[in-house]
Protein backbone atom coordinates (compact mmCIF):
# COMPACT_ATOMS: atom_id res chain seq x y z
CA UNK A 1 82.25 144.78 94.49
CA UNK A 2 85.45 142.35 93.51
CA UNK A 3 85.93 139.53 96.52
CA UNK A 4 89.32 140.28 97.87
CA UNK A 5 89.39 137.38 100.52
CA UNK A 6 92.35 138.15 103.18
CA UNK A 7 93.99 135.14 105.00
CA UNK A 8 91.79 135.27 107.98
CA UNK A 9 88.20 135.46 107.87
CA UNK A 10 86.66 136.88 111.35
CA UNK A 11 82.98 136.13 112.12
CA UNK A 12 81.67 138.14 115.20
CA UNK A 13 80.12 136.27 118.47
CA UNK A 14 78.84 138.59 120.63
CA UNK A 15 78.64 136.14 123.84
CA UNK A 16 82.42 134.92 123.04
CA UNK A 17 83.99 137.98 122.95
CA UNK A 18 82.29 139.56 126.36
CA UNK A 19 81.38 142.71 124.21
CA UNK A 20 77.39 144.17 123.98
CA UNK A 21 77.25 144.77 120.60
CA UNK A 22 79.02 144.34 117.00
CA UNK A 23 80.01 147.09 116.34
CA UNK A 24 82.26 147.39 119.50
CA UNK A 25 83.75 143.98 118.25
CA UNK A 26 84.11 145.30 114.27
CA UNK A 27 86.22 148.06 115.88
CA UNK A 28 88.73 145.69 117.92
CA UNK A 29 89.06 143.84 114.97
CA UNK A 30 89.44 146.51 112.56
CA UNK A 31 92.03 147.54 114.98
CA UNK A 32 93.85 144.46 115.08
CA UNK A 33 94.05 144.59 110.85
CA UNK A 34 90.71 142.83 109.76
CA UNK A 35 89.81 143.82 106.56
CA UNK A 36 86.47 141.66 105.82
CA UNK A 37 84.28 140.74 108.48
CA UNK A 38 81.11 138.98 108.95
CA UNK A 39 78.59 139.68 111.61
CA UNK A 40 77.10 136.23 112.44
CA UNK A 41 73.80 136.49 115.28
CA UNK A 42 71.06 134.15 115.64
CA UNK A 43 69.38 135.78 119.23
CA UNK A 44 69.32 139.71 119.15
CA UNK A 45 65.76 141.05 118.75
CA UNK A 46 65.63 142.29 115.25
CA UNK A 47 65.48 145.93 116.02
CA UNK A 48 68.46 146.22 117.96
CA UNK A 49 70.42 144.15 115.81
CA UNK A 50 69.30 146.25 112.87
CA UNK A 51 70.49 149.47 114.32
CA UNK A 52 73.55 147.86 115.47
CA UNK A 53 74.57 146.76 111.99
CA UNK A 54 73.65 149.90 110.88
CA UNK A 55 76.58 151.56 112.71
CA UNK A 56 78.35 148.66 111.48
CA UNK A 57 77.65 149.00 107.77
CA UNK A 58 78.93 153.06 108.56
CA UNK A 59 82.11 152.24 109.73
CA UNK A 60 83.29 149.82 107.54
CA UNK A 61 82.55 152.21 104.89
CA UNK A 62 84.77 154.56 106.26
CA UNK A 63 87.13 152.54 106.63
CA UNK A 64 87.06 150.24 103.88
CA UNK A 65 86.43 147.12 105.14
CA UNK A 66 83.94 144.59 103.79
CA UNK A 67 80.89 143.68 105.63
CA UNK A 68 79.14 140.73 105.18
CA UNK A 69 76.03 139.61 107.21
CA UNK A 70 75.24 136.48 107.88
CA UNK A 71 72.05 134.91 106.51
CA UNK A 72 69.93 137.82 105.90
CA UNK A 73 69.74 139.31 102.78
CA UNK A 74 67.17 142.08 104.18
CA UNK A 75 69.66 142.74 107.19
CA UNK A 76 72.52 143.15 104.43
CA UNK A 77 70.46 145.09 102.23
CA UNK A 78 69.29 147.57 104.59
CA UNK A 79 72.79 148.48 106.88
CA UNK A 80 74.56 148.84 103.43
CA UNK A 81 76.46 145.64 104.02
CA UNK A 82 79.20 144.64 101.24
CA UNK A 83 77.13 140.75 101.06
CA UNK A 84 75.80 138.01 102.64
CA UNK A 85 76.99 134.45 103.92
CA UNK A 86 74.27 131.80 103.01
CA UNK A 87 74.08 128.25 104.79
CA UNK A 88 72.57 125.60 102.78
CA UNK A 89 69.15 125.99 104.26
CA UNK A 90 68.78 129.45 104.31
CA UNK A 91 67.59 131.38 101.12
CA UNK A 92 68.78 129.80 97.92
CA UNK A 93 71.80 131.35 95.95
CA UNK A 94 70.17 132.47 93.10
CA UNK A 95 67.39 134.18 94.71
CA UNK A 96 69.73 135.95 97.31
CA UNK A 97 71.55 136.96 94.02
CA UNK A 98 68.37 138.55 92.39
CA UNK A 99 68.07 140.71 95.99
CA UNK A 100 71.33 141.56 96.24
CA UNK A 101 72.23 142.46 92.81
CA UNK A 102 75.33 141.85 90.82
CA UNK A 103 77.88 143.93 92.81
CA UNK A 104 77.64 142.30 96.28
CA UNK A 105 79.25 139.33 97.50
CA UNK A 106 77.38 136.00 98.37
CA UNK A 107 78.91 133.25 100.28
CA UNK A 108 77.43 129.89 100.52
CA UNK A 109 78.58 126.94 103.88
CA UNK A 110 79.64 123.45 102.07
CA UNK A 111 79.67 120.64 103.44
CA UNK A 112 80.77 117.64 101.30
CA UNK A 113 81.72 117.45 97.99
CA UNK A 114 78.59 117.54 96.42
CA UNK A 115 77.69 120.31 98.02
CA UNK A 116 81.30 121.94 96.66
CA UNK A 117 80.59 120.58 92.97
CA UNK A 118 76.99 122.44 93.16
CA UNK A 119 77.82 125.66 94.19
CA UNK A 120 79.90 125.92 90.23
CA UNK A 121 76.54 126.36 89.02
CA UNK A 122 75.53 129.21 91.41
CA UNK A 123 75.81 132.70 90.86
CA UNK A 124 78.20 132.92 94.41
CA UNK A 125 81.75 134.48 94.74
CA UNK A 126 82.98 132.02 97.22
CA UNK A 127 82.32 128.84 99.87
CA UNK A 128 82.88 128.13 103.21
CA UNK A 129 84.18 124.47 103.62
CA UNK A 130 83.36 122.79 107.49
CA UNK A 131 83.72 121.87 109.72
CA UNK A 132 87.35 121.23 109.10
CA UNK A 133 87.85 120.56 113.09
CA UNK A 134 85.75 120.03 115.80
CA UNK A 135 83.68 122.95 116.77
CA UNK A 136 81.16 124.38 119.89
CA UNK A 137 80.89 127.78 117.97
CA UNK A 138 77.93 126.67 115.01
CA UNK A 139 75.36 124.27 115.78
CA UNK A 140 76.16 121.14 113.11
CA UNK A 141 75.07 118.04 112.26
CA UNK A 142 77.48 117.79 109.45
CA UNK A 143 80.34 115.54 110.68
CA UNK A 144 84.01 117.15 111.11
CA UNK A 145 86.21 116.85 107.63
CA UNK A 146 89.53 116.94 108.51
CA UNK A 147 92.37 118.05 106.24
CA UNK A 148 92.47 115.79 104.19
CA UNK A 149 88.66 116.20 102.69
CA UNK A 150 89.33 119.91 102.93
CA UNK A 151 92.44 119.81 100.43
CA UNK A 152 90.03 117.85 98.03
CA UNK A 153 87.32 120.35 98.11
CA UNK A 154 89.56 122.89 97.72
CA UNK A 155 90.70 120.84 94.25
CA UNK A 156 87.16 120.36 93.51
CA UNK A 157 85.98 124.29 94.03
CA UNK A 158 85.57 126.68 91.03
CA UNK A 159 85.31 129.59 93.63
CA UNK A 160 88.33 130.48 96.32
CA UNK A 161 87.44 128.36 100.01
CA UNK A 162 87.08 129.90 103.39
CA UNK A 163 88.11 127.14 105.43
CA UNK A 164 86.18 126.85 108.67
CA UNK A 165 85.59 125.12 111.94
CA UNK A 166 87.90 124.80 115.01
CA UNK A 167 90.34 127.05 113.28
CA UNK A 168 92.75 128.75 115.84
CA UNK A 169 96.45 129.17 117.05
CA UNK A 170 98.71 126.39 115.22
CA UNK A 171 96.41 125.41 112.66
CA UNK A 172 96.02 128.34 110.46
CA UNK A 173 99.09 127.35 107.93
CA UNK A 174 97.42 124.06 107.74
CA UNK A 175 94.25 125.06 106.09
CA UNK A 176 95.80 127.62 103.86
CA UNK A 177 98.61 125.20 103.05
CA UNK A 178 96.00 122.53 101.92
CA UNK A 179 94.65 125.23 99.23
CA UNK A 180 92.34 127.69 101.42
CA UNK A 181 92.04 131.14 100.33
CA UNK A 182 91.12 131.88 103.91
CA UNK A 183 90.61 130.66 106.96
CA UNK A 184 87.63 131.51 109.20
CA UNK A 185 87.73 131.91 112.95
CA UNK A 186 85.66 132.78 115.92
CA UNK A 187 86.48 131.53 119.59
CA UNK A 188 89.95 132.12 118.39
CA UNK A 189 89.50 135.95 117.53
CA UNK A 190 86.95 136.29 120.30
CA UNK A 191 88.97 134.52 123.10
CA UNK A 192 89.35 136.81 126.26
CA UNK A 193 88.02 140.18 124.64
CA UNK A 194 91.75 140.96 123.49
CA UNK A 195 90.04 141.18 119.88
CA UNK A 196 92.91 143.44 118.29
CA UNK A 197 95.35 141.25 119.81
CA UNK A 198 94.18 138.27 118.82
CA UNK A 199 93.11 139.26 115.33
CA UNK A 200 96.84 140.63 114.85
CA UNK A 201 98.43 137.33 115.79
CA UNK A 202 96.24 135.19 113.61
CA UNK A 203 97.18 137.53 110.86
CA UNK A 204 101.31 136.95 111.53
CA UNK A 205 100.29 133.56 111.55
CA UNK A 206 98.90 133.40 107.83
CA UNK A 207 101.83 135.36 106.86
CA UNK A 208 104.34 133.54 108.29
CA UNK A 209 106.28 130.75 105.71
């Protein structure tokens, strides 16, 4: 599948956004003009999750959005999910890439610019560069990068960037302006269960010069 990355990146959090399971969140955001989203959860008991992303990896389907799980190649594999997202201590790149095969998409978290030099080498479509701001959303021992560190990854990178990390409301040019493909958000599409609503503004945001 070719990586069309769209200007905002939504990752689902189940506990954020009030809602019981992913696929009721997929659906607000599909609404509010989401056309790639990644279902990110660390607690659900396996077998619930699995049938949730199952009706997940339907609808986008239908509707031609791209799914991508995160961490679990398995979980991707199995609801017929569009890729994975990989952090760097999760299942390396190249073995993900023998699972998934050559036509789904692999993501891979950077954190520094050694990490962002590495990843050339990897078979990966693109990287997530964070935090960029200070976050409560992922738990991170990285330290926050700022701007200015994210523009020079974003120089460095031989794959298109997915800023991420505190992204919301007011700082969405910033990222893309400093060379971001994309910019990733949570509490900020999440934020009071108006999903749709809030996925529709961020979007006017990227798209506004």
């Amino acid at each position: 599948m070719k990586l069309r990355l769209p200007p905002i990146y939504p990752i689902t959090d189940k506990r954020l956004s009030g809602f019981n399971s992913h696929f009721q969140i997929l659906k607000e955001l599909v609404r509010g003009g989401a056309t790639l989203v990644q279902i990110r959860d660390k607690d659900t008991a396996l077998d619930g999750l699995l049938a949730d992303l199952r009706r997940c990896g339907e609808f986008a389907g239908e509707h031609g959005v791209s799914l991508i799980v995160n961490d679990r190649c398995d979980l991707a594999l199995c609801c017929g999910a569009h890729g994975v997202h990989l952090g760097q201590d999760d299942l390396p790149a190249e073995a993900a890439r023998a699972l998934m095969g050559r036509g789904r998409i692999i993501g891979l978290s950077t954190h520094n610019l050694r990490q962002v030099h590495a990843s050339a080498r990897l078979a990966i479509d693109y990287i997530g560069y964070g935090p960029v701001y200070a976050t409560s959303t992922k738990d991170t021992s990285s330290p926050v990068a700022g701007v200015r560190r994210l523009r020079n990854a974003c120089d460095a990178a031989t794959r298109p960037v997915v800023a991420i990390g505190g992204i919301g409301p007011g700082r969405i040019r910033e990222v893309l302006d400093a060379g971001a493909t994309s910019a990733a958000v949570i509490s900020a599409a999440m934020a009071g269960g108006r999903i749709a609503k809030n996925m529709e503004a961020l979007l006017n945001e990227a798209r506004a010069k």
